[in-house]
C-alpha atoms as a PDB file:
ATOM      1  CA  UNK A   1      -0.225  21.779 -13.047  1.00  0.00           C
ATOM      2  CA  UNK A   2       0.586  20.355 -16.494  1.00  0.00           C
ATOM      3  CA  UNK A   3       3.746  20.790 -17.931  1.00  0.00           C
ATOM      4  CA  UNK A   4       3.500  18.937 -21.684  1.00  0.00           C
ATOM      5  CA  UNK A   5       5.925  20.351 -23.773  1.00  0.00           C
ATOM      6  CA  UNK A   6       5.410  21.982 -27.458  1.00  0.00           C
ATOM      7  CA  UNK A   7       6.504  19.615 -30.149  1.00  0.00           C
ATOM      8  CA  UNK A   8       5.691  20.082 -33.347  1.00  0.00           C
ATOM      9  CA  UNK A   9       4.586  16.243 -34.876  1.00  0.00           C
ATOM     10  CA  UNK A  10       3.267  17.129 -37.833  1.00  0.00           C
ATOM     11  CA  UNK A  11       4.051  19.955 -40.470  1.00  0.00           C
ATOM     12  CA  UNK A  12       0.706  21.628 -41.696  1.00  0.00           C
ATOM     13  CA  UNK A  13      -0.793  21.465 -44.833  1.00  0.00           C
ATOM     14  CA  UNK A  14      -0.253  25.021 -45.723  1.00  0.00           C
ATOM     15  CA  UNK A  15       3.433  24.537 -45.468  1.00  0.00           C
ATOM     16  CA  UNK A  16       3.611  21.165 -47.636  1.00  0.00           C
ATOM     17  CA  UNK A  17       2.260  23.659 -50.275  1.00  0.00           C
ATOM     18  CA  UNK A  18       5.471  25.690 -50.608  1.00  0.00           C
ATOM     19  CA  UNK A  19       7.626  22.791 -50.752  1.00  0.00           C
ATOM     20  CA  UNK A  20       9.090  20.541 -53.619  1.00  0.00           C
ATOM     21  CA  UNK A  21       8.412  16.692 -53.980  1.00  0.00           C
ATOM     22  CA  UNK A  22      11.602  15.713 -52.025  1.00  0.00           C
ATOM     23  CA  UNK A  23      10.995  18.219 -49.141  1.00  0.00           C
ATOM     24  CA  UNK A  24       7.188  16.649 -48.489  1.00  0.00           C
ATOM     25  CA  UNK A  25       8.949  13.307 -48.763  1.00  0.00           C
ATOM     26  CA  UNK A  26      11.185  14.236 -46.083  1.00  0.00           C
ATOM     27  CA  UNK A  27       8.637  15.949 -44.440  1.00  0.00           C
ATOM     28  CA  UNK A  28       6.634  13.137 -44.004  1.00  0.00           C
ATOM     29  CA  UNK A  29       9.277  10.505 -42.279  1.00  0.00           C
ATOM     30  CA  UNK A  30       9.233  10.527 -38.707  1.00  0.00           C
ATOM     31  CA  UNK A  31      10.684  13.147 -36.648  1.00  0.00           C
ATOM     32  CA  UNK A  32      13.582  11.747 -34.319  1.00  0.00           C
ATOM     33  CA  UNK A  33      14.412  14.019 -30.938  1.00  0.00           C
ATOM     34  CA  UNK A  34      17.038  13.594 -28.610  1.00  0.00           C
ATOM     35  CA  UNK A  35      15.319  13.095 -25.399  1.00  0.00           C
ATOM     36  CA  UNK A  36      16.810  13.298 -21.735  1.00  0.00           C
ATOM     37  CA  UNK A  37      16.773  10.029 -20.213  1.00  0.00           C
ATOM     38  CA  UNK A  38      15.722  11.519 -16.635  1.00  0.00           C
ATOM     39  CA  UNK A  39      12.527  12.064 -17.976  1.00  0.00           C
ATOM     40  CA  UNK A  40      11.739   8.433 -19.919  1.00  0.00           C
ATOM     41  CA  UNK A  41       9.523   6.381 -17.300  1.00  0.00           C
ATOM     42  CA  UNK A  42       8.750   2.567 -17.907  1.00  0.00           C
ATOM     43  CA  UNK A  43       5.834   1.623 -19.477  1.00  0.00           C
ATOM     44  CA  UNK A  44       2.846   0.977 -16.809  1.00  0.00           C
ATOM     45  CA  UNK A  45       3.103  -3.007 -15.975  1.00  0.00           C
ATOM     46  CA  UNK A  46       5.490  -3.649 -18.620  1.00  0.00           C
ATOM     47  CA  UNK A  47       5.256  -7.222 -19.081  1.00  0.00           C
ATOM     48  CA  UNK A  48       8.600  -8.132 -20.962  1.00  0.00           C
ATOM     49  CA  UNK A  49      11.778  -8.441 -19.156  1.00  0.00           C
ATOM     50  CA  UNK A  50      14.984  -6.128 -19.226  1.00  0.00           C
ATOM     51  CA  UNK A  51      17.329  -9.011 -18.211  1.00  0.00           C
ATOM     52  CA  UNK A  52      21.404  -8.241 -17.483  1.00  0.00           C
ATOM     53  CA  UNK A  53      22.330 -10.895 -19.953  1.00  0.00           C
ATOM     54  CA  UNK A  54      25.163 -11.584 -22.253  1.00  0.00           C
ATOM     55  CA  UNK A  55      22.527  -9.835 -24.953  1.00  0.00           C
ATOM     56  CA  UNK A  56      22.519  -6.675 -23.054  1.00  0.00           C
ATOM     57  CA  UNK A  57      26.598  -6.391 -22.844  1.00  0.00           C
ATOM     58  CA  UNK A  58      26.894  -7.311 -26.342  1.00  0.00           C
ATOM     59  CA  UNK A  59      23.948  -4.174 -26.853  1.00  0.00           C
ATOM     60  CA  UNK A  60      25.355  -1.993 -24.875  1.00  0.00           C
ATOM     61  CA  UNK A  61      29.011  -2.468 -26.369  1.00  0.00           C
ATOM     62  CA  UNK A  62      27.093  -1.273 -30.320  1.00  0.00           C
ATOM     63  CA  UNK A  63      25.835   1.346 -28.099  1.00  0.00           C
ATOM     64  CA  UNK A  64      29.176   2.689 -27.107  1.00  0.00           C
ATOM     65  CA  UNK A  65      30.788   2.094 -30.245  1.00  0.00           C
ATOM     66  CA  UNK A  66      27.886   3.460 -32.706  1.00  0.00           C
ATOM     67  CA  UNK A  67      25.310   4.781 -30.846  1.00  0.00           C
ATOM     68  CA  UNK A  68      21.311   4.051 -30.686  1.00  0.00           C
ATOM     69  CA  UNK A  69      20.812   2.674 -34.684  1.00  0.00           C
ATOM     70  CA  UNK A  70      16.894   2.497 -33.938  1.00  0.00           C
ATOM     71  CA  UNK A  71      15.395   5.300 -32.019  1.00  0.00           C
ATOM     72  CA  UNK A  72      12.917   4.544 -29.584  1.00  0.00           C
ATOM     73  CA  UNK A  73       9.623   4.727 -29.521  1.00  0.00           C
ATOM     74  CA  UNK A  74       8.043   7.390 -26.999  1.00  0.00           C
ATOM     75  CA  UNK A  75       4.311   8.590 -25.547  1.00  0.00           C
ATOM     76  CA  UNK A  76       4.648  12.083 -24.050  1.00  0.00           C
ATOM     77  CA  UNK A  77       2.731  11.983 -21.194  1.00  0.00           C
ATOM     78  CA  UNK A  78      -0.247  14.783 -19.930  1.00  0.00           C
ATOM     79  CA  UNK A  79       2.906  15.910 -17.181  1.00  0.00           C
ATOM     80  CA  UNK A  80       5.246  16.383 -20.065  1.00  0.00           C
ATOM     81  CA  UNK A  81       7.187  13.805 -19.345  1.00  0.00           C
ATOM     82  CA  UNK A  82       7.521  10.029 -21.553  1.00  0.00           C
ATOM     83  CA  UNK A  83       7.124   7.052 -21.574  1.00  0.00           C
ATOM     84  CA  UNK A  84       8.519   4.094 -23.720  1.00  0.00           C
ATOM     85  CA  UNK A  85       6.261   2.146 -25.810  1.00  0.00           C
ATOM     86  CA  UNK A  86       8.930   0.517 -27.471  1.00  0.00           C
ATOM     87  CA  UNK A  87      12.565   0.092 -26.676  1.00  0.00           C
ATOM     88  CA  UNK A  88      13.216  -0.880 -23.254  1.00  0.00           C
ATOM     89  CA  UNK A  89      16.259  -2.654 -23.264  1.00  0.00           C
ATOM     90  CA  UNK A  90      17.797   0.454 -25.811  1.00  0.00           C
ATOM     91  CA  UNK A  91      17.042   3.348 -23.201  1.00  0.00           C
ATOM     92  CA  UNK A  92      18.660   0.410 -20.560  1.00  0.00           C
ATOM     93  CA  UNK A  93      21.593  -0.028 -22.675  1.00  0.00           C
ATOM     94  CA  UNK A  94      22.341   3.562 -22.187  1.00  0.00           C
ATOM     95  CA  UNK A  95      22.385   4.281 -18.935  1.00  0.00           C
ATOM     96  CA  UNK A  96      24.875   1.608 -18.561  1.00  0.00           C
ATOM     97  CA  UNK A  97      26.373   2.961 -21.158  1.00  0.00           C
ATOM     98  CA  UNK A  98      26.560   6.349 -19.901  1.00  0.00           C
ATOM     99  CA  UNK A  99      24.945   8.456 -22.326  1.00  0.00           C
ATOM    100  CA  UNK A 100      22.417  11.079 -20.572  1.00  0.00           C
ATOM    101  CA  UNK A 101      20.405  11.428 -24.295  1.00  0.00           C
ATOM    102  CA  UNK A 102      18.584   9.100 -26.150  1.00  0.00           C
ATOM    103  CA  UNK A 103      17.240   9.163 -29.890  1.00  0.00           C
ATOM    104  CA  UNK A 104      13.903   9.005 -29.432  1.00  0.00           C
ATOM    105  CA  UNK A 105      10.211   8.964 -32.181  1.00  0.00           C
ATOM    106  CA  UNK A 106       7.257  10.639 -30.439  1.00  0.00           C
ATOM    107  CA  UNK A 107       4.095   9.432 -31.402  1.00  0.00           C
ATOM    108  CA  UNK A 108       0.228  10.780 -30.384  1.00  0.00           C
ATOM    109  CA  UNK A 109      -1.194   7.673 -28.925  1.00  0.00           C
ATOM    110  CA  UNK A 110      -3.638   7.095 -26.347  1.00  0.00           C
ATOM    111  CA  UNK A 111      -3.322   4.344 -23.452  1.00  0.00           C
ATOM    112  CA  UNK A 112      -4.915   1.703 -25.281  1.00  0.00           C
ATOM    113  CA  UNK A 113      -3.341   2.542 -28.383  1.00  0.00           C
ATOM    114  CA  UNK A 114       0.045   2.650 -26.769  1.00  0.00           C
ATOM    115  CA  UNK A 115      -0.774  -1.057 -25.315  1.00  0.00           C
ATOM    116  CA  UNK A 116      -1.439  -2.505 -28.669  1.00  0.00           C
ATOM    117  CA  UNK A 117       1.691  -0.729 -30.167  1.00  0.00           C
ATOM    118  CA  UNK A 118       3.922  -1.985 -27.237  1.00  0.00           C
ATOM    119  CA  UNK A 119       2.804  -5.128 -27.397  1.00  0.00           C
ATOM    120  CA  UNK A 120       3.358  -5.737 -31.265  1.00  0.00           C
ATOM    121  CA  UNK A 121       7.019  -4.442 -30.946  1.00  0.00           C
ATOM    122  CA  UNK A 122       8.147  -6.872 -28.100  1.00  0.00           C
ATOM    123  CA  UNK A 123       6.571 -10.192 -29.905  1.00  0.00           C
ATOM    124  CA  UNK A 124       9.330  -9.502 -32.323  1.00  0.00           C
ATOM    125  CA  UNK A 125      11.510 -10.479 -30.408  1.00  0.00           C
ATOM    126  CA  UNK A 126      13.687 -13.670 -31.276  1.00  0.00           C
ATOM    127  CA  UNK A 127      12.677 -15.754 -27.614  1.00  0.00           C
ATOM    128  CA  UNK A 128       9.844 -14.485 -25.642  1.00  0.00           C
ATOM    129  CA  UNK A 129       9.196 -16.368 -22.333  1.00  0.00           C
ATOM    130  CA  UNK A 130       5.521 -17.400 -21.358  1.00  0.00           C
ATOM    131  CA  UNK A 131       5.138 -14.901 -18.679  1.00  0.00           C
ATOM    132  CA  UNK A 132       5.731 -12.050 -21.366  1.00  0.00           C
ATOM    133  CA  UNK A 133       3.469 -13.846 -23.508  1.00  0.00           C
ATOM    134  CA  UNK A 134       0.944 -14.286 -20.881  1.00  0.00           C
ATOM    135  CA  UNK A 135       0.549 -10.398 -19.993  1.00  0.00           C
ATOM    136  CA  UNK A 136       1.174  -9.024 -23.051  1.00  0.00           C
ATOM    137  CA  UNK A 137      -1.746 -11.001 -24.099  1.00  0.00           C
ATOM    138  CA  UNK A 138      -3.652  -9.624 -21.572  1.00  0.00           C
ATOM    139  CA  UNK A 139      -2.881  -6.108 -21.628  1.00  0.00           C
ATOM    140  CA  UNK A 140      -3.944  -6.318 -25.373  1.00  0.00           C
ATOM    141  CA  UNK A 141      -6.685  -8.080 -25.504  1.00  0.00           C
ATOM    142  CA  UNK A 142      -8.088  -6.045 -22.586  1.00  0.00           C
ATOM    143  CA  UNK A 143      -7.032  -2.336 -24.512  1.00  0.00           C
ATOM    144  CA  UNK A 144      -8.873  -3.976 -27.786  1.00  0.00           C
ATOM    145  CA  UNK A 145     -11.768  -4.733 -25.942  1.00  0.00           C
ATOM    146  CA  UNK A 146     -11.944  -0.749 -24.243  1.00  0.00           C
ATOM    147  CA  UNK A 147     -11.376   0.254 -27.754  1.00  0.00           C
ATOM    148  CA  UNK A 148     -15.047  -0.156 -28.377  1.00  0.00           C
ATOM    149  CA  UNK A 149     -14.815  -2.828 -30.769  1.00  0.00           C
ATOM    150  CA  UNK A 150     -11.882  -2.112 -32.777  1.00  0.00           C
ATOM    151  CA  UNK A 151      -9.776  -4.497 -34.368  1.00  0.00           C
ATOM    152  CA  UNK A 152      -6.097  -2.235 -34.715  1.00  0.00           C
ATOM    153  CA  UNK A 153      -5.384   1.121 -34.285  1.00  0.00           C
ATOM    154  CA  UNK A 154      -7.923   1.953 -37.178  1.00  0.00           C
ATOM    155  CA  UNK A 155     -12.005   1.896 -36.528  1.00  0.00           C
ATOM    156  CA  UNK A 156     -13.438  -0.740 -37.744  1.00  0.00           C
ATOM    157  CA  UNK A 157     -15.692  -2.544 -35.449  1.00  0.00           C
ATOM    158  CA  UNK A 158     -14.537  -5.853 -34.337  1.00  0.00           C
ATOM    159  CA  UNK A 159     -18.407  -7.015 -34.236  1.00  0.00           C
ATOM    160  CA  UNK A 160     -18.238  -7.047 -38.251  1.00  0.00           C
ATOM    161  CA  UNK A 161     -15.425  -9.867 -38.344  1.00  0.00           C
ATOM    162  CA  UNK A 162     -15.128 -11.449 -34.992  1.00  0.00           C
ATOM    163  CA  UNK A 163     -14.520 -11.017 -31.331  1.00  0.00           C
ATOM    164  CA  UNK A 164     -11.795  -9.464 -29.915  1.00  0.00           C
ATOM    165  CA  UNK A 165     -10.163 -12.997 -28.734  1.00  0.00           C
ATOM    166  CA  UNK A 166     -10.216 -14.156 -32.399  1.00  0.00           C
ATOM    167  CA  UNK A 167      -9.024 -10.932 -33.976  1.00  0.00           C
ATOM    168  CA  UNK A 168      -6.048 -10.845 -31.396  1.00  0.00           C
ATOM    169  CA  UNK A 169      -5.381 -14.890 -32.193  1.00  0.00           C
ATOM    170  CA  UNK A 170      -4.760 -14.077 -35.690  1.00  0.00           C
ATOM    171  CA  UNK A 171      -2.699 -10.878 -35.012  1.00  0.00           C
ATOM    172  CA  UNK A 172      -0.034 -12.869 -33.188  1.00  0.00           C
ATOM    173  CA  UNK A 173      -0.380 -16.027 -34.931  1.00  0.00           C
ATOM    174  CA  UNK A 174      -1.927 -18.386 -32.479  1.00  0.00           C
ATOM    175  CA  UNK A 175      -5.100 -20.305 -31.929  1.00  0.00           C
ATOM    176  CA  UNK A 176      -7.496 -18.992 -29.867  1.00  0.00           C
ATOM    177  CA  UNK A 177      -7.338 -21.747 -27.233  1.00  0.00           C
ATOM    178  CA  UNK A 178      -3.436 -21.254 -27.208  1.00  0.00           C
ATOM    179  CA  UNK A 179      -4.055 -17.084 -26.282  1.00  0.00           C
ATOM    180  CA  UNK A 180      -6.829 -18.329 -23.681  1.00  0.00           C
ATOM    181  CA  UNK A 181      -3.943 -20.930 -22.097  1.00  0.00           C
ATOM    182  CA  UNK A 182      -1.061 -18.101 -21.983  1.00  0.00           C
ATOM    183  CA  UNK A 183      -3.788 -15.630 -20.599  1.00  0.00           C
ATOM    184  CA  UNK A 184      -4.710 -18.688 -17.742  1.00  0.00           C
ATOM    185  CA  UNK A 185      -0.884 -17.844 -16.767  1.00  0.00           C
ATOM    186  CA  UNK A 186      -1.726 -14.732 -15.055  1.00  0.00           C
ATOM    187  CA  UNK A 187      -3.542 -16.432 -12.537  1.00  0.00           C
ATOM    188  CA  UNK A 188      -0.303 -18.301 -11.169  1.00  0.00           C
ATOM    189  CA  UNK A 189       1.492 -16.676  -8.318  1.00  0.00           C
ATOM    190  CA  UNK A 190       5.094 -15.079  -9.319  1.00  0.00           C
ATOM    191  CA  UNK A 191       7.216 -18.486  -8.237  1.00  0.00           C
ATOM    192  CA  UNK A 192       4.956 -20.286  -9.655  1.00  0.00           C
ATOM    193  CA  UNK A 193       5.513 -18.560 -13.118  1.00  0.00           C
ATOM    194  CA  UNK A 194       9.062 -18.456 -13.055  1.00  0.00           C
ATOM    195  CA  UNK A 195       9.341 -22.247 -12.898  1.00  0.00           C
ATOM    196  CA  UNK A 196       7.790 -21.670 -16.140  1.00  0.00           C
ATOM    197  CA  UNK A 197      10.205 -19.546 -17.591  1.00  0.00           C
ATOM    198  CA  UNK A 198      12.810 -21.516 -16.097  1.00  0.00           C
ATOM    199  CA  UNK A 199      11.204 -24.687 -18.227  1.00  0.00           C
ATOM    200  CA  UNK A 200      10.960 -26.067 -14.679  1.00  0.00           C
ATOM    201  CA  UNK A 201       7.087 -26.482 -15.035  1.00  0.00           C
ATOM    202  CA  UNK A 202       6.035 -27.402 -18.293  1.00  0.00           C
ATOM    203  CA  UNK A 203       3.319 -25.167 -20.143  1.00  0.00           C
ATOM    204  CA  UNK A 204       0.401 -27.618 -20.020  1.00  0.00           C
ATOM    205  CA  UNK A 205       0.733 -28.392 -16.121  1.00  0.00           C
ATOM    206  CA  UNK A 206       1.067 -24.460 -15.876  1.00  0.00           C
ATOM    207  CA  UNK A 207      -2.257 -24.070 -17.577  1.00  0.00           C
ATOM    208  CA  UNK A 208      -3.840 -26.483 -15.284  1.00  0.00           C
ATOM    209  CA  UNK A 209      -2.245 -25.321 -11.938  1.00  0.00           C
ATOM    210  CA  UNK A 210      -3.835 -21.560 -12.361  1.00  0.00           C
ATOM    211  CA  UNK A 211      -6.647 -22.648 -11.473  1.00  0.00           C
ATOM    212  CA  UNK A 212      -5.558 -23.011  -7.959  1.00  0.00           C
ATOM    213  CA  UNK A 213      -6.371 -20.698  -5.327  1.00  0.00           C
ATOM    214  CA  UNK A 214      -3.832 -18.780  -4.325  1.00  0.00           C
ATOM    215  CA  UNK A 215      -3.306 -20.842  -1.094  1.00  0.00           C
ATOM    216  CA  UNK A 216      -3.354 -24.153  -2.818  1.00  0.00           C
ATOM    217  CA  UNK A 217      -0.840 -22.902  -5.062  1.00  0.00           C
ATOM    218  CA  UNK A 218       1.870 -21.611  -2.321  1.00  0.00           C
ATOM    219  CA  UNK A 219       1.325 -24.995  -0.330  1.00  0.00           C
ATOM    220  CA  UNK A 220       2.112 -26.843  -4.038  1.00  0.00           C
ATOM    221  CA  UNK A 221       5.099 -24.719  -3.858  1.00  0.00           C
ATOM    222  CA  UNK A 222       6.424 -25.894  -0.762  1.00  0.00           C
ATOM    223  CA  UNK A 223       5.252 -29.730  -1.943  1.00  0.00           C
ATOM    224  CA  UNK A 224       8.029 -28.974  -5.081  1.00  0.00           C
ATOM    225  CA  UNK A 225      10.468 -27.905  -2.984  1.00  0.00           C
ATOM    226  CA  UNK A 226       9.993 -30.768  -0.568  1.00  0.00           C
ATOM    227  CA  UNK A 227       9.385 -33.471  -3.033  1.00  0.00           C
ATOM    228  CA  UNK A 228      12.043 -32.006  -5.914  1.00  0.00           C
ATOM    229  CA  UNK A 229       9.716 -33.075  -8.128  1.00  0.00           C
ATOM    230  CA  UNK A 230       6.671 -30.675 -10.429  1.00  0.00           C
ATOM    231  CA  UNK A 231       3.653 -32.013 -11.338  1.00  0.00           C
ATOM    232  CA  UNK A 232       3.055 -33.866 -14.861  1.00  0.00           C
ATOM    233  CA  UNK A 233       0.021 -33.083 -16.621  1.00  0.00           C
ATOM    234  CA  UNK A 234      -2.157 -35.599 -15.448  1.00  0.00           C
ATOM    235  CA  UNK A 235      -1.165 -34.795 -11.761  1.00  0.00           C
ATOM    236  CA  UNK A 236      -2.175 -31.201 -12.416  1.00  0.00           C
ATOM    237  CA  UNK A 237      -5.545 -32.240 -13.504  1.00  0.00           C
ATOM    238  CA  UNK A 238      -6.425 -34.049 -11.078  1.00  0.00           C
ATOM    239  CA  UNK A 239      -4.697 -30.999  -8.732  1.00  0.00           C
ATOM    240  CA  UNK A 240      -7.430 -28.979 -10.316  1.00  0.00           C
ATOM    241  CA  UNK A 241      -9.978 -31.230 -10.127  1.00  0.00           C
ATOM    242  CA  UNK A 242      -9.259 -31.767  -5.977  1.00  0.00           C
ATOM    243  CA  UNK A 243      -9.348 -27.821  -6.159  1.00  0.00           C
ATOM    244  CA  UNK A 244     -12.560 -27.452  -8.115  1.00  0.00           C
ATOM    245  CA  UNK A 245     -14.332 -29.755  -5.471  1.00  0.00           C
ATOM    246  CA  UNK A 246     -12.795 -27.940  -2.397  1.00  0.00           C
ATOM    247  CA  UNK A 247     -11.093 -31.168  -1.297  1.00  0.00           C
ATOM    248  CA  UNK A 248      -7.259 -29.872  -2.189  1.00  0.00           C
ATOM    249  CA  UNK A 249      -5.584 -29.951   1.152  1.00  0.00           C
ATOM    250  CA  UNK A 250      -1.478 -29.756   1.790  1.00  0.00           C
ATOM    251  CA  UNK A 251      -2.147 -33.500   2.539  1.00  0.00           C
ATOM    252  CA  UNK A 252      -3.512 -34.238  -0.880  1.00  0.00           C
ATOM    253  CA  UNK A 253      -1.520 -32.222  -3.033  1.00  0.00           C
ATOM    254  CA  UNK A 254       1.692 -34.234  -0.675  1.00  0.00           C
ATOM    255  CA  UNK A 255       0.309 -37.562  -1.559  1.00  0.00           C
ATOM    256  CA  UNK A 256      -0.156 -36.706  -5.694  1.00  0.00           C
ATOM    257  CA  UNK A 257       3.270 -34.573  -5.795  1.00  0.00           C
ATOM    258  CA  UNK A 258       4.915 -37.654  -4.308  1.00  0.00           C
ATOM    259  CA  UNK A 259       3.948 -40.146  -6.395  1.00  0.00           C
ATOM    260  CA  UNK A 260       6.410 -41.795  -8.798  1.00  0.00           C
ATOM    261  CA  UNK A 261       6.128 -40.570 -12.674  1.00  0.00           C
ATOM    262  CA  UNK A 262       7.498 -42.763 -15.234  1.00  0.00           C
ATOM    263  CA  UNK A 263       9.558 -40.240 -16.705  1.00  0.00           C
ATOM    264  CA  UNK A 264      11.018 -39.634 -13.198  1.00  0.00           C
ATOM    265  CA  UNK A 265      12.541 -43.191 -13.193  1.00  0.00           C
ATOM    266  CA  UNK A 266      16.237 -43.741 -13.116  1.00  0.00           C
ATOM    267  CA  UNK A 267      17.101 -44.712 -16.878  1.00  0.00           C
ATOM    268  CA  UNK A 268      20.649 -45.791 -18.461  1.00  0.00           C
ATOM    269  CA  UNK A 269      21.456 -45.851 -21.727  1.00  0.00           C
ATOM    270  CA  UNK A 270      24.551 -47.271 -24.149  1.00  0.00           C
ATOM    271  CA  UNK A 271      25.641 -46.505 -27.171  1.00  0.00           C
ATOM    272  CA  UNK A 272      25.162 -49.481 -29.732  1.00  0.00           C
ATOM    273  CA  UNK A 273      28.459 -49.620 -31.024  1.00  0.00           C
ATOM    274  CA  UNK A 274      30.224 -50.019 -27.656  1.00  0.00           C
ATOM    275  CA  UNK A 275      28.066 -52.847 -26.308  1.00  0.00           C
ATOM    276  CA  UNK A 276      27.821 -55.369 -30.165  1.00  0.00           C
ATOM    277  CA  UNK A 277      31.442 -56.460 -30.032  1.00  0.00           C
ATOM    278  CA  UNK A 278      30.454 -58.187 -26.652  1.00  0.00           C
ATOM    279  CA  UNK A 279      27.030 -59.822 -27.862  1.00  0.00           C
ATOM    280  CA  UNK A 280      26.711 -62.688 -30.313  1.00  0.00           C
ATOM    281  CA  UNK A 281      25.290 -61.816 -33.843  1.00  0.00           C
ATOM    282  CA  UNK A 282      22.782 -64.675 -32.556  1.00  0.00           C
ATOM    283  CA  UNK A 283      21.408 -62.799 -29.930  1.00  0.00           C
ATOM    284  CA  UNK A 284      18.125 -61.166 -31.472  1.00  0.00           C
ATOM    285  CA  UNK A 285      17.865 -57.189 -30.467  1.00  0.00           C
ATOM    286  CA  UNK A 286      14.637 -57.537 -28.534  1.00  0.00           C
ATOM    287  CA  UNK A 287      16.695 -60.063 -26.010  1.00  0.00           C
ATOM    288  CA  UNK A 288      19.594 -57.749 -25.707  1.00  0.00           C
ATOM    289  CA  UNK A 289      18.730 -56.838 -22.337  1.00  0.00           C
ATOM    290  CA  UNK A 290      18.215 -60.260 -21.140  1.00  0.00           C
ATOM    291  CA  UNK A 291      21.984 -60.562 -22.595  1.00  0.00           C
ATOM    292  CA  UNK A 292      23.221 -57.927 -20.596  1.00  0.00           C
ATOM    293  CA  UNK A 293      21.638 -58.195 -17.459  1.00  0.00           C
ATOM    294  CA  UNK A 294      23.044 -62.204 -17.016  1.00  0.00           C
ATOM    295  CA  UNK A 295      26.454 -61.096 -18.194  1.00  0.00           C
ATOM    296  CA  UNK A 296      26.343 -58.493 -15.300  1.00  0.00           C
ATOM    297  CA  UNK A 297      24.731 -61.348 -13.176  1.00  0.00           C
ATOM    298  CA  UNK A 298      27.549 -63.598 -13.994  1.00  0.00           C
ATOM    299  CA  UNK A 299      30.477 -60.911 -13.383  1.00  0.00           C
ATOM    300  CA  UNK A 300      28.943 -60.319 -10.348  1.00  0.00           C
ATOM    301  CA  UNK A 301      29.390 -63.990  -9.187  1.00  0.00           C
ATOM    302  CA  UNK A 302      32.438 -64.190 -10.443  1.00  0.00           C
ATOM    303  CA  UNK A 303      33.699 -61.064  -8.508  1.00  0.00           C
ATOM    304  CA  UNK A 304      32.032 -62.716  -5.479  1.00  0.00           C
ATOM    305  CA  UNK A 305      33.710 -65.560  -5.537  1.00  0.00           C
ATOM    306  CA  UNK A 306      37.163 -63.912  -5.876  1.00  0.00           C
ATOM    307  CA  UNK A 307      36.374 -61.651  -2.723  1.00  0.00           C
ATOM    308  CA  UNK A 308      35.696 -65.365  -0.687  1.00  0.00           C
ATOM    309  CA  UNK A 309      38.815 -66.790  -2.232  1.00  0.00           C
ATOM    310  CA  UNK A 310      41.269 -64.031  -0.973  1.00  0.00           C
ATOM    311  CA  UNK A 311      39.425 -63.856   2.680  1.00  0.00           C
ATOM    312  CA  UNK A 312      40.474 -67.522   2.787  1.00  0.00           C
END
């Protein structure tokens, strides 16, 4: 049986008609309640991440010392309880730091409204890994498209301007093959992404590798581990192209995972200044290496004969 609470949103009409300029200002700026937090559920499938970072200590120190300064943004649900659309880490950073209330803006909004709203909050945010990208992408491309052709929260039809892909590219300020690539994401399995976030696979690769079945994917897995090593991007193409042909064994994906990449090779580097007071001003640059590789070659003779001189 439903149990939605009574809150009044809106003022009516009739009432703005008794009241001066100032009170239909003030009237008209959003109503902030102070809501329990045992009844604030997560948003369904959030896709951005609540992480127990230095961020969240420093947030919920402000939190302790002046309280929420934004309210959060809530949906009250059809069993009269909420959820957040926007504010996640705030309602977090309560709890931890004890507070049983949070200030809290109630807004009307229907799932796919809710979606879009959510999303456009969190791509605010300062850093944003790919996996947040990736399903927050989805989610609102998906909630424009049940919209019936909408383009916001408004109605106009998206079939006037563009599809739904091209309308969401502009809203969040990418190209349309870049929202397609972050979308692609979804398709890796959960380790898999994480190496992304962790900058351990590189975006590209990423985009590549979801096309993997889910099998080929866990046995590239184990090849990383095994091999310490993540594919480049022309490994994962041709990973996807083995895969597309049904030919992408644990054998082959072994045998391209273990090959040597060039920017896998052992390099060492000097700075300039230390190494010219050794090397003549008549050695050119380009045959500074030669230089240095026969002065090692020499030293190393030299130390070679000194070991057979005190064995004597």
């Amino acid at each position: 049986m439903s149990r939605k609470k009574d809150i009044d949103l809106d003022l009516t009409g009739f009432a703005e008609l008794f009241m001066n300029d100032e009170g239909r200002a003030e009237s008209r700026l959003p109503r902030i309640y102070d809501i329990p937090l045992s009844e604030i559920d997560d948003f369904p499938n959030h896709p951005f991440k609540v992480k127990m970072d230095e961020d969240m200590n420093q947030l919920v120190q402000s939190v302790k010392e002046r309280g929420v300064i934004t309210p959060i943004t809530l949906r009250q649900k059809e069993d009269g309880r909420y959820e957040i659309v926007s504010g996640h880490r705030r309602r977090k950073a309560c709890e931890l730091a004890g507070l049983e209330r949070v200030p809290a803006e109630i807004k009307e909004l229907s799932r796919d409204e809710a979606i879009i709203l959510m999303v456009e909050s969190n791509l605010q945010r300062s850093i944003i890994l790919p996996s947040e990208k990736a399903f927050s992408y989805k989610m609102r491309l998906e909630a424009m498209k049940r919209q019936g052709q909408r383009t916001d929260l408004t109605s106009v039809p998206v079939a006037q301007k563009s599809t739904s892909r091209e309308t969401l590219a502009k809203q969040v300020g990418e190209s349309q093959d870049q929202v397609r690539r972050y979308i692609r994401l979804t398709e890796l399995i959960p380790e898999l992404l994480d190496m992304v976030d962790e900058n351990k696979i590189a975006f590209r690769p990423a985009v590549e590798l979801s096309y993997l079945t889910e099998t080929e994917q866990h046995n590239l897995l184990n090849s990383i581990s095994y091999n310490d090593a993540t594919p480049s991007l022309p490994q994962a193409i041709r990973l996807k192209e083995f895969s597309k042909a049904g030919k992408l064994s644990a054998e082959v994906i072994e045998a391209i995972l273990g090959e040597e990449k060039p920017n896998q090779k052992e390099k060492i580097s000097f700075k300039a200044e230390r190494l010219r007071p050794y090397i003549p001003s008549t050695v050119p640059l380009e045959k500074t290496e030669d230089y240095i590789i026969k002065a090692l070659e020499y030293y190393q003779r030299v130390q070679e004969r000194k070991k057979r001189e005190q064995a004597r």
